[in-house]
N, C-alpha and C. Protein backbone atom coordinates (compact mmCIF):
# COMPACT_ATOMS: atom_id res chain seq x y z
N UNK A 1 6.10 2.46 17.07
CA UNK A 1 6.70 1.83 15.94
C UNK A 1 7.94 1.09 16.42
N UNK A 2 7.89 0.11 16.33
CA UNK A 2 9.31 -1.04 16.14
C UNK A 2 10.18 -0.91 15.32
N UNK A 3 11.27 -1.75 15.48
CA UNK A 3 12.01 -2.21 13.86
C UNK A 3 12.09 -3.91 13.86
N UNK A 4 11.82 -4.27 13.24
CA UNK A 4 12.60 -5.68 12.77
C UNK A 4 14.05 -5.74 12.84
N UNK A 5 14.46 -7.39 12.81
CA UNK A 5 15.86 -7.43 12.82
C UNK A 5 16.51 -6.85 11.49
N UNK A 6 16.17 -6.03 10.41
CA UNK A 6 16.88 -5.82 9.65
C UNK A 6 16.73 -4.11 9.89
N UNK A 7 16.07 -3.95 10.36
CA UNK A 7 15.85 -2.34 11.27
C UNK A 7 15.20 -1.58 10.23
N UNK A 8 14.06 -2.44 9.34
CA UNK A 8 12.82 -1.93 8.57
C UNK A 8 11.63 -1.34 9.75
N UNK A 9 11.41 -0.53 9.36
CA UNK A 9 10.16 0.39 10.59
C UNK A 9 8.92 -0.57 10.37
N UNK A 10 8.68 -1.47 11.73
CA UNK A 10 7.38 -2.12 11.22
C UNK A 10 6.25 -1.57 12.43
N UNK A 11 4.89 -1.14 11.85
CA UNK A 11 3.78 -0.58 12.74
C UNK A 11 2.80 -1.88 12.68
N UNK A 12 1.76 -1.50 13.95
CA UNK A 12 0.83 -2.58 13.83
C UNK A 12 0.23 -2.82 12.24
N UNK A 13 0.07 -2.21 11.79
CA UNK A 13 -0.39 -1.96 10.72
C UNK A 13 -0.03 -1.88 9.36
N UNK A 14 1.32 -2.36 9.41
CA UNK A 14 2.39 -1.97 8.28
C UNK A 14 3.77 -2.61 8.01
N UNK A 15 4.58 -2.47 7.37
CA UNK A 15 6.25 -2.60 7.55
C UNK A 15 6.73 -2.12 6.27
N UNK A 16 7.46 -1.15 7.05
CA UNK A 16 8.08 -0.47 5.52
C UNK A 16 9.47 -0.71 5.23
N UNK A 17 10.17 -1.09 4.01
CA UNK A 17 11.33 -1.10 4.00
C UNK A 17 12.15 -0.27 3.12
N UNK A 18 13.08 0.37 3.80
CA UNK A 18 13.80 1.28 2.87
C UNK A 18 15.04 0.58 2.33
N UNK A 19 15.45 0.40 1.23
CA UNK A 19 16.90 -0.41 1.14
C UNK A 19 17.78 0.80 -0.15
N UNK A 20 19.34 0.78 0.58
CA UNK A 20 19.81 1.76 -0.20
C UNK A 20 20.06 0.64 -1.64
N UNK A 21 19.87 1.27 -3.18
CA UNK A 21 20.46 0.37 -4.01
C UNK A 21 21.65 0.87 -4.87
N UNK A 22 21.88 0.90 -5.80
CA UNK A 22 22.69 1.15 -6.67
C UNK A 22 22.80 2.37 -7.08
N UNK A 23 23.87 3.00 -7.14
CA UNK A 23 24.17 4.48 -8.21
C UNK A 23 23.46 5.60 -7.04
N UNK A 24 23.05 5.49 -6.01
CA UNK A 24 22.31 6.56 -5.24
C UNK A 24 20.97 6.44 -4.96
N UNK A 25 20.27 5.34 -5.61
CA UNK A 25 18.91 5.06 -5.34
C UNK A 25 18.60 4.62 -4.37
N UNK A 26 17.18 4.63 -4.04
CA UNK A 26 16.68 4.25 -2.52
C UNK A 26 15.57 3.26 -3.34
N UNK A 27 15.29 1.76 -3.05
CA UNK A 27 14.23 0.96 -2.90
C UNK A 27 13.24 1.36 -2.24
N UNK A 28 12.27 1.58 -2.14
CA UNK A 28 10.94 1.06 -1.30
C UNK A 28 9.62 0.11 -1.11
N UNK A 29 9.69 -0.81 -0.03
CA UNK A 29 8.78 -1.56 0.03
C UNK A 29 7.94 -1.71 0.87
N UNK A 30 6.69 -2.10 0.88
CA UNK A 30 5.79 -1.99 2.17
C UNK A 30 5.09 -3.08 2.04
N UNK A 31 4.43 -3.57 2.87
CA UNK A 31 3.57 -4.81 3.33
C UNK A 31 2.25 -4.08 4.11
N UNK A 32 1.50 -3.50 3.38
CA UNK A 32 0.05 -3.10 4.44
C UNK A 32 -0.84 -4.39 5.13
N UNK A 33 -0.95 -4.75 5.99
CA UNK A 33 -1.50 -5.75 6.72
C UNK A 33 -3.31 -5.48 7.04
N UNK A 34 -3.64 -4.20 6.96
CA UNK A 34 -4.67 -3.71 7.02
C UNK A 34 -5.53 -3.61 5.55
N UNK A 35 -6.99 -3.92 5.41
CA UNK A 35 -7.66 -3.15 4.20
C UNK A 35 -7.23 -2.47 3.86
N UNK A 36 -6.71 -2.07 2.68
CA UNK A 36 -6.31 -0.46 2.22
C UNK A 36 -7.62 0.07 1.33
N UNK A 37 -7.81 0.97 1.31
CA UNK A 37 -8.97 2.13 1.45
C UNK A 37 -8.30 2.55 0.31
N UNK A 38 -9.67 2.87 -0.72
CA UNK A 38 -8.85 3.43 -2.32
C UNK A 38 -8.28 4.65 -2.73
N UNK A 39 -8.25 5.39 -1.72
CA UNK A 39 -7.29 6.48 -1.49
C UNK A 39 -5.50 6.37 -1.28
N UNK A 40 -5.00 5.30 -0.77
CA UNK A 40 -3.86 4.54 -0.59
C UNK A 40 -2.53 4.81 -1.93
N UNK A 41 -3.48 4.38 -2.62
CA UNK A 41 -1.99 4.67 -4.09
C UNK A 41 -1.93 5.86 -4.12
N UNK A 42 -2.93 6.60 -4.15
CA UNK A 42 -2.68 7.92 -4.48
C UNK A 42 -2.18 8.82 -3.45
N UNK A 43 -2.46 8.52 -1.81
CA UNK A 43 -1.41 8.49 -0.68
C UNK A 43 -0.10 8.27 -1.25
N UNK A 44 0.48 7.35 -1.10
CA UNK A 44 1.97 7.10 -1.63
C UNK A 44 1.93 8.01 -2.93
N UNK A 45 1.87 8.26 -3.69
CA UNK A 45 1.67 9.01 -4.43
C UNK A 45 2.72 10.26 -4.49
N UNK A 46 1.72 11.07 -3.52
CA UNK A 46 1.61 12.36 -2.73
C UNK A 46 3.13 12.39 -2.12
N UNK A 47 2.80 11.50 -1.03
CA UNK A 47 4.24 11.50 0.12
C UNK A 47 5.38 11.08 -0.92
N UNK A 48 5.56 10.46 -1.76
CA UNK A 48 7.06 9.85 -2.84
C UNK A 48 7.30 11.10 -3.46
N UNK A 49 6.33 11.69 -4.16
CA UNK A 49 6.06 13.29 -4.66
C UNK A 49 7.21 14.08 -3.73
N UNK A 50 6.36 14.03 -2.39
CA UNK A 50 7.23 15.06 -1.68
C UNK A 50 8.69 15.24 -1.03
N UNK A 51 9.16 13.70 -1.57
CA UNK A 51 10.42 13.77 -0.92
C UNK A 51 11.47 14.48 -1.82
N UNK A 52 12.87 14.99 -1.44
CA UNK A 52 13.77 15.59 -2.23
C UNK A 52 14.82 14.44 -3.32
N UNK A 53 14.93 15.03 -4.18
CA UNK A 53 15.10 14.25 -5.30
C UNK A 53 16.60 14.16 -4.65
C-alpha cells in the first residue's frame, strides 16, 4: 500500500480517504477501481460497524 500526495492510503485496487471534519467527525471516502462484488456495501457495513464511536 502507498499513499498519495495528500497521504490517503491508495492500493492497487482502491484509495481510501480519511479526512478529519468538524466537531470530531471523521469523513470517509473511497474510489474502488475494481468490479465490486455485491457483498461490498454490506462489507463497509460491517467494518464502519466495528469501529469505536
Amino acid at each position: 500500500m502507498g499513499t498519495t500526495g495528500s497521504g490517503a492510503p491508495r492500493r492497487t485496487d482502491a484509495l481510501y480517504r480519511f479526512i478529519r471534519g468538524y466537531f470530531g467527525s471523521i469523513l470517509l471516502g473511497h474510489h474502488i477501481f475494481t468490479q465490486d462484488s455485491t457483498d461490498t456495501p454490506q462489507a463497509w457495513r460491517t467494518w464502519l460497524n466495528g469501529l469505536p464511536a
